[in-house]
PDB file of N, CA and C in Angstrom:
ATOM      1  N   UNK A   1     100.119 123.051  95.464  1.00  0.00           N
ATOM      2  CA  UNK A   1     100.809 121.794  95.260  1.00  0.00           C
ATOM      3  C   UNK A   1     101.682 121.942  94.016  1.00  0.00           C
ATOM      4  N   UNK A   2     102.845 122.002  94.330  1.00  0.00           N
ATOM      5  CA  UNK A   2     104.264 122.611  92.924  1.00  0.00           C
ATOM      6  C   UNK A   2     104.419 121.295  92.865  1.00  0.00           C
ATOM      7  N   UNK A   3     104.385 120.463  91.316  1.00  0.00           N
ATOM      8  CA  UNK A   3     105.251 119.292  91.058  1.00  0.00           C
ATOM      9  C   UNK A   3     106.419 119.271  91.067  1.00  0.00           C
ATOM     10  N   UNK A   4     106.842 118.161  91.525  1.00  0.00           N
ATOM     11  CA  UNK A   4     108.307 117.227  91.827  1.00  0.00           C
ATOM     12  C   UNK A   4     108.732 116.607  91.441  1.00  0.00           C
ATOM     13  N   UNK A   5     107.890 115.913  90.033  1.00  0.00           N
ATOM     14  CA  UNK A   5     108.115 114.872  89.444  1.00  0.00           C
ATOM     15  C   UNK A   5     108.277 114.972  88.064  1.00  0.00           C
ATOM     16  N   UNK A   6     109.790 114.197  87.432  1.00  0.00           N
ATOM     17  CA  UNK A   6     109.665 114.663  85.938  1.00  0.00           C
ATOM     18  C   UNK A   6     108.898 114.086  85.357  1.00  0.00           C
ATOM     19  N   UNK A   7     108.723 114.110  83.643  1.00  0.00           N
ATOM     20  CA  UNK A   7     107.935 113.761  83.145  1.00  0.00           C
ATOM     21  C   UNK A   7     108.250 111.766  83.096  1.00  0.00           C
ATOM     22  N   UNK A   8     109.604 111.415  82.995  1.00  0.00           N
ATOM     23  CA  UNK A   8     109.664 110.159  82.945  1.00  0.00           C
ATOM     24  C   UNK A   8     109.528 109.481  83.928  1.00  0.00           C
ATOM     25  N   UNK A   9     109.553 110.224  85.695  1.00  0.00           N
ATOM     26  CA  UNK A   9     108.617 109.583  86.978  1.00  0.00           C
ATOM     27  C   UNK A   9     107.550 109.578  86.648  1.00  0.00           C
ATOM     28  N   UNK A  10     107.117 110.290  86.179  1.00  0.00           N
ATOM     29  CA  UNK A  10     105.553 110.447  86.307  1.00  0.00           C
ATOM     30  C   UNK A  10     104.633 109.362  85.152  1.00  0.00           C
ATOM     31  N   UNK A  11     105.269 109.023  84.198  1.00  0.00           N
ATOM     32  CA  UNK A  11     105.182 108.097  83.138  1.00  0.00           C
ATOM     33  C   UNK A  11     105.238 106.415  83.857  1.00  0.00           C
ATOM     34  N   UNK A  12     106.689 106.314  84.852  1.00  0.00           N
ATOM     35  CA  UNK A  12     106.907 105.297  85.284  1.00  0.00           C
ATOM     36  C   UNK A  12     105.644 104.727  86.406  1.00  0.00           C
ATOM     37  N   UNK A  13     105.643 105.701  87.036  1.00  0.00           N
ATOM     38  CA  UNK A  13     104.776 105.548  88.085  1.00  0.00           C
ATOM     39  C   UNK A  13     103.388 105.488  87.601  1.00  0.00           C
ATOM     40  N   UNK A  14     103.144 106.240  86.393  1.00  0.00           N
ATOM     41  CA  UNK A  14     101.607 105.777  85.542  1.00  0.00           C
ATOM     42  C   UNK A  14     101.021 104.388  85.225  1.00  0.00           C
ATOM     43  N   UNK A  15     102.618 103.786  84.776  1.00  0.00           N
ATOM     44  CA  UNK A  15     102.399 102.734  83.962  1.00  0.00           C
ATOM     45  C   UNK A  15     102.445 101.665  85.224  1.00  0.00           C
ATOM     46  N   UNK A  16     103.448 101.936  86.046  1.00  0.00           N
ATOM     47  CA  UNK A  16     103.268 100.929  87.193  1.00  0.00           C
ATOM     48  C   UNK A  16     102.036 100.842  88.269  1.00  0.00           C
ATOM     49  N   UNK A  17     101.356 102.009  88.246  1.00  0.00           N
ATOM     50  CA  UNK A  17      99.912 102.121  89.078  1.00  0.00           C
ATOM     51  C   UNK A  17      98.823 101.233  88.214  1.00  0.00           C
ATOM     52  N   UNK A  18      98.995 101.823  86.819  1.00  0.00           N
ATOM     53  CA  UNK A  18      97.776 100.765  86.333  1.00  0.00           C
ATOM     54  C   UNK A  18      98.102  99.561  86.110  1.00  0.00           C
ATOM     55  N   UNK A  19      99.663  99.051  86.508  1.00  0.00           N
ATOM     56  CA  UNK A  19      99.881  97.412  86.241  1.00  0.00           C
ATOM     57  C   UNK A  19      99.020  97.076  87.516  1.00  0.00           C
ATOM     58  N   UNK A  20      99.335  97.930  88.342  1.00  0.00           N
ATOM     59  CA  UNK A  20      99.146  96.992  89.649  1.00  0.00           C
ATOM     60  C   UNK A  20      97.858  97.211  90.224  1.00  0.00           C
ATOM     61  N   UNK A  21      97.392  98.206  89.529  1.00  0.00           N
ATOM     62  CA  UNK A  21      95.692  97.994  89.473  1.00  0.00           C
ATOM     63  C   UNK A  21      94.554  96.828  88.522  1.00  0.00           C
ATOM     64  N   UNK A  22      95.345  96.806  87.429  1.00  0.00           N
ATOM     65  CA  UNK A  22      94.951  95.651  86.599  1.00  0.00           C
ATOM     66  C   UNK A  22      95.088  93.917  88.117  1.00  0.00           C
ATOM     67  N   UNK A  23      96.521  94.200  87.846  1.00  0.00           N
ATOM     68  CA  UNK A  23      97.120  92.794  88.692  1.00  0.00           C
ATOM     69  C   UNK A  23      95.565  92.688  89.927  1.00  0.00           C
ATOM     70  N   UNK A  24      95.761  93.466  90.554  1.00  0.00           N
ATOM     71  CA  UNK A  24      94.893  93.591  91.732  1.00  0.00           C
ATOM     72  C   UNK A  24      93.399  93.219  91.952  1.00  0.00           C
ATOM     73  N   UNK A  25      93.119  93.945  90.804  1.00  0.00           N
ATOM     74  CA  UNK A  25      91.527  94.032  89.858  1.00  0.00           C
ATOM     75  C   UNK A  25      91.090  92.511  89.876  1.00  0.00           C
ATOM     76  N   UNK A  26      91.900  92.189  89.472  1.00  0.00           N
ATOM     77  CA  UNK A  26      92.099  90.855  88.756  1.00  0.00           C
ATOM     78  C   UNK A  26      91.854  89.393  89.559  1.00  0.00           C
ATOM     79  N   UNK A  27      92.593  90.168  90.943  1.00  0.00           N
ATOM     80  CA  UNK A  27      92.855  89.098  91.865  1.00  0.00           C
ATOM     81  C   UNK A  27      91.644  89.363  93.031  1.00  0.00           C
ATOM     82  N   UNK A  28      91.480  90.609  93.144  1.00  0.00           N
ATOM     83  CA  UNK A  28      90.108  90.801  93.536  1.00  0.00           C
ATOM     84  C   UNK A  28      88.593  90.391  93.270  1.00  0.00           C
ATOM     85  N   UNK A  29      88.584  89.912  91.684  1.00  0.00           N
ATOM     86  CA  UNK A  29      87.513  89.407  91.286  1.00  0.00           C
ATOM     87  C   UNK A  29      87.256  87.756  91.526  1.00  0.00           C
ATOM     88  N   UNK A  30      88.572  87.067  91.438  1.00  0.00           N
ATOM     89  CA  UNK A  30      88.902  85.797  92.190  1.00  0.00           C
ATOM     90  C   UNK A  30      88.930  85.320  93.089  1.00  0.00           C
ATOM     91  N   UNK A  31      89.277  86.621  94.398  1.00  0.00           N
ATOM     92  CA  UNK A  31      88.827  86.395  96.032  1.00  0.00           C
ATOM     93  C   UNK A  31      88.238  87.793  96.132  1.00  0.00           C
ATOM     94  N   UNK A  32      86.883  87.653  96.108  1.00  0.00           N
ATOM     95  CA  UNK A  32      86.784  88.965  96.839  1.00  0.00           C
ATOM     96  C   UNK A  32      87.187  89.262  98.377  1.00  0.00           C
ATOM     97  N   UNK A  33      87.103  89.018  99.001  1.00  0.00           N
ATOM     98  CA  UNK A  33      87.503  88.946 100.593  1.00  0.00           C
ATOM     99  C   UNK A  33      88.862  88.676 100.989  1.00  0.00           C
ATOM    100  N   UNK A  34      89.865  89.379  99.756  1.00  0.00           N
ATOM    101  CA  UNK A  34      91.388  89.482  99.837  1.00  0.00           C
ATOM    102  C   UNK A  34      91.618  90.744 100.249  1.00  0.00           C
ATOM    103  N   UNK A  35      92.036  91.295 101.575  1.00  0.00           N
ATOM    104  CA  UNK A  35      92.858  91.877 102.671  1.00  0.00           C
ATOM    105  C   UNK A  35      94.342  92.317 101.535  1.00  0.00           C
ATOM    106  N   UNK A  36      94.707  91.470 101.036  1.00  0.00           N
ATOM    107  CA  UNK A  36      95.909  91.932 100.371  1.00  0.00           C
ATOM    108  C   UNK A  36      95.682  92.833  98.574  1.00  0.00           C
ATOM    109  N   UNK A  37      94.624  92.058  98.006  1.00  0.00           N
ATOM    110  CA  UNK A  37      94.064  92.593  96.900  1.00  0.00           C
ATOM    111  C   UNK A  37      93.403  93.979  96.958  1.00  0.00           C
ATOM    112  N   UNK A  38      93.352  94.306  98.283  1.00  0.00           N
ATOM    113  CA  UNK A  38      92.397  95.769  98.397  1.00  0.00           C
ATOM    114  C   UNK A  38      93.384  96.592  99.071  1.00  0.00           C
ATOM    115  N   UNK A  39      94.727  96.518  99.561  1.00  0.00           N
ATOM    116  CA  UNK A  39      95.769  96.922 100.063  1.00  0.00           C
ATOM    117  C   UNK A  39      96.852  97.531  98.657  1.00  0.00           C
ATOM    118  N   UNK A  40      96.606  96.195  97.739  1.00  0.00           N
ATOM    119  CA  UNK A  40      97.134  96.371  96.431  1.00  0.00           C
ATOM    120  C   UNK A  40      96.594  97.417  95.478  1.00  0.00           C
ATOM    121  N   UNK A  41      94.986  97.369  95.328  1.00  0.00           N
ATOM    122  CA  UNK A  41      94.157  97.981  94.610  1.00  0.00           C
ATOM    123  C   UNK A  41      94.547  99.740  95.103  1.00  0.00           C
ATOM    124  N   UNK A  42      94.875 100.202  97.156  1.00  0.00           N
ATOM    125  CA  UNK A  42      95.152 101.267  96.988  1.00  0.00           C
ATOM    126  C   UNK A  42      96.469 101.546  96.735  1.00  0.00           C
ATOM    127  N   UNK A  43      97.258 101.083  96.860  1.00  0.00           N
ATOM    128  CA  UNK A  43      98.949 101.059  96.250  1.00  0.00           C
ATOM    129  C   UNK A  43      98.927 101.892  94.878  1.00  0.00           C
ATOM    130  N   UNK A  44      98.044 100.649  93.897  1.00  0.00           N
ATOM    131  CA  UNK A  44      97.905 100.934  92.806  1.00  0.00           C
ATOM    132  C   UNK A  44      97.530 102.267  92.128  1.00  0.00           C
ATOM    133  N   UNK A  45      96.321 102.912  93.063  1.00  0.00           N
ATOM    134  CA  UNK A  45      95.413 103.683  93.046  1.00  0.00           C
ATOM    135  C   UNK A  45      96.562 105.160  93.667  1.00  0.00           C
ATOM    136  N   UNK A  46      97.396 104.950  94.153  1.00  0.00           N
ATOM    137  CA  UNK A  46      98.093 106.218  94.926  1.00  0.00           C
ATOM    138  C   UNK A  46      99.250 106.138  93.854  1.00  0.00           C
ATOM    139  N   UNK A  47     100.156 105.195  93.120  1.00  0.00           N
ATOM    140  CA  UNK A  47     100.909 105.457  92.270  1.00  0.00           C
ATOM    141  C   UNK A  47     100.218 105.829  91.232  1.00  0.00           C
ATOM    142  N   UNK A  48      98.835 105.413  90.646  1.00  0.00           N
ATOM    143  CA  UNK A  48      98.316 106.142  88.862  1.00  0.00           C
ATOM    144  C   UNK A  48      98.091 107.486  89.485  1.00  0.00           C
ATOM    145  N   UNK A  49      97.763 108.070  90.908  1.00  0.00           N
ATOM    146  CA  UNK A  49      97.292 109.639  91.122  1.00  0.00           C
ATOM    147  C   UNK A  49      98.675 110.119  91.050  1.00  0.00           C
ATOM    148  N   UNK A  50      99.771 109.474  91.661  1.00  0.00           N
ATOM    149  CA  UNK A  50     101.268 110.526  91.980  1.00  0.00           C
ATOM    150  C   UNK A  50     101.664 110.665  90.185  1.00  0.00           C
ATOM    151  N   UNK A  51     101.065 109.313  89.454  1.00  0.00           N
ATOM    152  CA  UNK A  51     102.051 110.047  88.087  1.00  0.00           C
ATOM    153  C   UNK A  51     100.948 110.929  87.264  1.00  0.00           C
ATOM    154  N   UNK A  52      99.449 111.189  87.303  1.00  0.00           N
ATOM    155  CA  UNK A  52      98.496 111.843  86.943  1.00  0.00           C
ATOM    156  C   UNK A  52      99.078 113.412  87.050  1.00  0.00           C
ATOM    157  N   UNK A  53      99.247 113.439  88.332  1.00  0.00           N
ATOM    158  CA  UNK A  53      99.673 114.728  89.144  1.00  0.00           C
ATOM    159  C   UNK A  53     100.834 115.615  89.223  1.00  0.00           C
ATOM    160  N   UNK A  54     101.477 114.074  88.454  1.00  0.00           N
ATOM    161  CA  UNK A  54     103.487 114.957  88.842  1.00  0.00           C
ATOM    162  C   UNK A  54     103.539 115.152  90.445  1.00  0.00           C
ATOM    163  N   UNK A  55     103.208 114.815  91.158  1.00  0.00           N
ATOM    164  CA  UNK A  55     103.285 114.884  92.778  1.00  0.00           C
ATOM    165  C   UNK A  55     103.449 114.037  93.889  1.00  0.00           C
ATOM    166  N   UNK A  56     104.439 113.723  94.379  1.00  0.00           N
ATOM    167  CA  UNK A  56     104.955 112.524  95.429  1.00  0.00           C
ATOM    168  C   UNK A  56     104.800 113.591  97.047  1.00  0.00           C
ATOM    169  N   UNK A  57     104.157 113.064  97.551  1.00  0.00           N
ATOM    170  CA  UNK A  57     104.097 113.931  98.982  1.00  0.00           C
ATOM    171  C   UNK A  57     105.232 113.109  99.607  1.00  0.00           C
ATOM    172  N   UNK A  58     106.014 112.001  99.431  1.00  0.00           N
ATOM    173  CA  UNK A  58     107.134 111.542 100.214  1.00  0.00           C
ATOM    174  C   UNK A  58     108.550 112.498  99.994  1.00  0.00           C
ATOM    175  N   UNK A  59     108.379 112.186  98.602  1.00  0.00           N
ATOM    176  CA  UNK A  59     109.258 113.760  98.239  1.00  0.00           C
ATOM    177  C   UNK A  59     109.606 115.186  98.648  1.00  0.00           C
ATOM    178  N   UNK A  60     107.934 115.385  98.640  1.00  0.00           N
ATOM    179  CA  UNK A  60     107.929 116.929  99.380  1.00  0.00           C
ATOM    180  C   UNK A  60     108.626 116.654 101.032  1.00  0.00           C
ATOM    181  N   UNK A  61     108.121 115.808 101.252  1.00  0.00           N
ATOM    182  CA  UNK A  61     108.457 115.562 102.674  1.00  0.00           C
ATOM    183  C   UNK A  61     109.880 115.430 103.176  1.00  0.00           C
ATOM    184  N   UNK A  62     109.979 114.941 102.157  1.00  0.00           N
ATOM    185  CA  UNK A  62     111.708 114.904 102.300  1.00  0.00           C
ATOM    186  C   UNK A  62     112.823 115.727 101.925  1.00  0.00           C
ATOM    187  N   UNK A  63     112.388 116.688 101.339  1.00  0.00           N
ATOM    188  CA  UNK A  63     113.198 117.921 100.570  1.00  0.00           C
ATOM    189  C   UNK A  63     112.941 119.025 101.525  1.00  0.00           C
ATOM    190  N   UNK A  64     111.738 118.769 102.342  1.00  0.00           N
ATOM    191  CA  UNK A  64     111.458 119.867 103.782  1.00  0.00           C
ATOM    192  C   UNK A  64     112.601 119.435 104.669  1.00  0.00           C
ATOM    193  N   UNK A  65     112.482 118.294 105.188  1.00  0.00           N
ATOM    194  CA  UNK A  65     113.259 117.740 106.262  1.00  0.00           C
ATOM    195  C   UNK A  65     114.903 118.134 105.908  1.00  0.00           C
ATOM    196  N   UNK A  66     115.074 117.911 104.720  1.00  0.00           N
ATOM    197  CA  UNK A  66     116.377 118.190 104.390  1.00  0.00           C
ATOM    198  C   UNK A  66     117.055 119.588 104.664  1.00  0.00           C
ATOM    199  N   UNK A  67     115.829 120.906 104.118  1.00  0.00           N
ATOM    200  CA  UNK A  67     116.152 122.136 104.355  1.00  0.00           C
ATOM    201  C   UNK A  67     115.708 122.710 105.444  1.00  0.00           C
ATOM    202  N   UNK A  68     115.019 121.793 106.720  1.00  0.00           N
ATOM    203  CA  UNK A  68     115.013 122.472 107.760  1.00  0.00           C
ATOM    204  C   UNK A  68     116.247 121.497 108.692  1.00  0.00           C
ATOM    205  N   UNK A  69     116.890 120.526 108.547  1.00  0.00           N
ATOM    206  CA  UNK A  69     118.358 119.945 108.972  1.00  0.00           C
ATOM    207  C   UNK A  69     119.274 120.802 108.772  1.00  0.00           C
ATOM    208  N   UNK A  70     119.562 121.414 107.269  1.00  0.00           N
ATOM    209  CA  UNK A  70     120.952 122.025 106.982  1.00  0.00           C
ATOM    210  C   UNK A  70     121.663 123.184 107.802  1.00  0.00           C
ATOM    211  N   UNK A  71     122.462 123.506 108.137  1.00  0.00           N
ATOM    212  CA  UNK A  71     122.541 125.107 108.967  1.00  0.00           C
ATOM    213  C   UNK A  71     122.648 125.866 108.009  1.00  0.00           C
ATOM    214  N   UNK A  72     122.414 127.146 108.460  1.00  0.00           N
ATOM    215  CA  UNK A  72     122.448 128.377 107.195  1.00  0.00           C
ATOM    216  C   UNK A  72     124.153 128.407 106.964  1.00  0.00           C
ATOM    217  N   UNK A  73     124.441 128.620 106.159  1.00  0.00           N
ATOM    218  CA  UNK A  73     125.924 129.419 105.552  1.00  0.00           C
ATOM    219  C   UNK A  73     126.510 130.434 106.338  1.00  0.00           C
ATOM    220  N   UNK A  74     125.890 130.842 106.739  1.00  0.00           N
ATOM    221  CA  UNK A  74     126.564 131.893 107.564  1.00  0.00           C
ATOM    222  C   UNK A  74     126.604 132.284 109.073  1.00  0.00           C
ATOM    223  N   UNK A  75     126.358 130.986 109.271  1.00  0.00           N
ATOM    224  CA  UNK A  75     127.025 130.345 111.335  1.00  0.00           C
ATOM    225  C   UNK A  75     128.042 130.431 110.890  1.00  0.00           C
ATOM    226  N   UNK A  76     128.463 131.039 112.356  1.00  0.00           N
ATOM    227  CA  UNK A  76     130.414 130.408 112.573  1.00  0.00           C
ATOM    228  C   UNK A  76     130.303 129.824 113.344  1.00  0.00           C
ATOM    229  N   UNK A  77     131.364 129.081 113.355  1.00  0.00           N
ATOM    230  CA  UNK A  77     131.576 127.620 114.308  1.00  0.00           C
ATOM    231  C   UNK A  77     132.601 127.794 114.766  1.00  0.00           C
ATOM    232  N   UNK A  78     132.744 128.122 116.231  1.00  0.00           N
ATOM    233  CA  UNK A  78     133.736 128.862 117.408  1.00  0.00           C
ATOM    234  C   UNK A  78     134.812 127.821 117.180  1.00  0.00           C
ATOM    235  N   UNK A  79     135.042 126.480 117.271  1.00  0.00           N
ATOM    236  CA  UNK A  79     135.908 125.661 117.316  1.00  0.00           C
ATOM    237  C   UNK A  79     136.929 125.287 116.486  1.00  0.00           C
TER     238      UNK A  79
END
């Protein structure tokens, strides 16, 4: 697993995982039986791991897709 993420994603996404784990936490202890608070709690929980890690698997995913789309450089194109 090669990181993808600079240090100021990885900061952003730190600070925004544990907002929204706090937020969540929070709202979870007020309803427990919130469907949306435990949806939130893993949101939260997958942005503090991507900035822990330096690692976005949407990223990877998308920088594949990109270099298996492109054609190589050195097709010719009859037309």
């Amino acid at each position: 697993m090669k990181e993808n993420l600079s240090t100021n994603q990885a900061l952003c996404r730190l600070a925004a995982g544990l907002a929204i784990l706090t937020f969540a936490g929070a709202k979870l202890s007020r309803q427990p039986n919130s469907i949306f608070s435990l949806a939130m709690v893993c949101c939260g929980a997958l942005k503090t791991a991507e900035g822990i890690l330096r690692y976005c698997p949407l990223i990877s995913i998308r920088k594949r897709k990109l270099h298996t789309h492109q054609q190589p450089a050195d097709t010719i194109n009859p037309s």
